[in-house]
Protein backbone atom coordinates (compact mmCIF):
# COMPACT_ATOMS: atom_id res chain seq x y z
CA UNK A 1 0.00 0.00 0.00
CA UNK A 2 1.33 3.47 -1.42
CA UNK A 3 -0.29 5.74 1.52
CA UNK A 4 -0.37 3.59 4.39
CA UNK A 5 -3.52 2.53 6.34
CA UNK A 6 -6.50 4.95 4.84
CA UNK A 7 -9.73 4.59 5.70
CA UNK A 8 -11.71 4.09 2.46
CA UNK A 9 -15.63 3.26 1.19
CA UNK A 10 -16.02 0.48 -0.84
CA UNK A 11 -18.44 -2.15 -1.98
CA UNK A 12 -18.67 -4.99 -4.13
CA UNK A 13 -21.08 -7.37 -5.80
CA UNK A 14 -21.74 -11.13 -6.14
CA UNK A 15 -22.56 -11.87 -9.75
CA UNK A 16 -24.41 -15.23 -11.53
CA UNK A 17 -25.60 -16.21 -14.50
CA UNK A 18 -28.31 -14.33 -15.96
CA UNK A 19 -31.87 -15.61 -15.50
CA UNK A 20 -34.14 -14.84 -18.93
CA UNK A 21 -34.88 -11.21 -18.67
CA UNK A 22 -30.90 -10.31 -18.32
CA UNK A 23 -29.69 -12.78 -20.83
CA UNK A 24 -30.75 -10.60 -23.73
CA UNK A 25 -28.91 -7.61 -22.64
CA UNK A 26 -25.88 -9.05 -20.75
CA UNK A 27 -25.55 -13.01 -21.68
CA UNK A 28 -22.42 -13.48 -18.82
CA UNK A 29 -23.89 -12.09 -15.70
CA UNK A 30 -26.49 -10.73 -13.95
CA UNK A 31 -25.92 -9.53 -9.90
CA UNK A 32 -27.28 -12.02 -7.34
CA UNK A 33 -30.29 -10.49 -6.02
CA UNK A 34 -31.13 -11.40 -2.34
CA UNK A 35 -35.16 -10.06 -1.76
CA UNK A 36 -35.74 -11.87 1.44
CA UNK A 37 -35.19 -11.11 5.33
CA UNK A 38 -33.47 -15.08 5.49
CA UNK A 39 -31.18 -14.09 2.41
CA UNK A 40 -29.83 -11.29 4.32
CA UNK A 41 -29.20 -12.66 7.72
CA UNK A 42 -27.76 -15.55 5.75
CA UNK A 43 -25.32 -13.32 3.19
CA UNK A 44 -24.59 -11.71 6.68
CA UNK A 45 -24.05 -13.89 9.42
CA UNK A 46 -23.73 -17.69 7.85
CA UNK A 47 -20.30 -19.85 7.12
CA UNK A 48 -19.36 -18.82 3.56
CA UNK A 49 -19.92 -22.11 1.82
CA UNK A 50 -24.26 -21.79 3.17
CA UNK A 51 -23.83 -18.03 2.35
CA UNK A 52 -22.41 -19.21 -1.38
CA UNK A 53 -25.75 -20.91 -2.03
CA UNK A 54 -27.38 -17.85 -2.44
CA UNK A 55 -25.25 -17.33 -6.03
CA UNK A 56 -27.53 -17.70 -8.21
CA UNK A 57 -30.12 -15.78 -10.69
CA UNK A 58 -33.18 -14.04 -9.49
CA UNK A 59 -36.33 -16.27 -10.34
CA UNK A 60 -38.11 -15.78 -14.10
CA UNK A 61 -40.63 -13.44 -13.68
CA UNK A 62 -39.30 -11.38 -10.48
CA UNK A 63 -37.33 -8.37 -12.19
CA UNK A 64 -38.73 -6.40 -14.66
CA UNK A 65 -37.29 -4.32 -17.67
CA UNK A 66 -38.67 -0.48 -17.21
CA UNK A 67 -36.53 0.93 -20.01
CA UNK A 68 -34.97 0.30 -23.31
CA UNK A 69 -32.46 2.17 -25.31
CA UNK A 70 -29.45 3.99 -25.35
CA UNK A 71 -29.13 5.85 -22.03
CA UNK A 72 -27.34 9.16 -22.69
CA UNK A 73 -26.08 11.04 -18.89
CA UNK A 74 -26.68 15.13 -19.05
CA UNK A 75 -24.00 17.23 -19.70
C-alpha cells in the first residue's frame, strides 16, 4: 500500500448467470439479487460455503425491464 492505512468506502457485488430477462442484454452475468429477510441474515451472518448458495439468478418473472435504449447522462 502506497499511503499507508486509509480509511476508504467500498463495496462490491456477487454476480451469476443471468436468468431470462438479463440474458438478452448481458448473456455473462447478472448480480445475485437477495429479496428476502433469510437471504440477508444468511449473506450476513452464515459460514461462507451456506452463504455461497445464495449465487444464483433471481427467479423468471421477479425483475422487470422499465426501459430500453441507449441511455445518454446530461452534460
Amino acid at each position: 500500500m502506497k499511503k499507508g492505512e486509509v480509511t476508504a468506502q467500498l463495496f462490491g457485488f456477487l454476480i451469476c448467470e443471468p436468468n431470462d430477462a438479463v440474458r438478452p442484454i448481458h448473456p455473462k452475468a447478472m448480480p445475485v439479487v437477495l429479496t428476502r429477510p433469510d437471504e440477508w441474515r444468511c449473506w450476513l451472518t452464515a459460514d461462507t460455503s451456506e452463504a455461497l448458495k445464495l449465487q444464483r439468478p433471481l427467479a423468471n418473472g421477479l425483475l422487470d425491464i422499465v426501459a430500453e435504449g441507449t441511455r445518454a447522462d446530461p452534460a
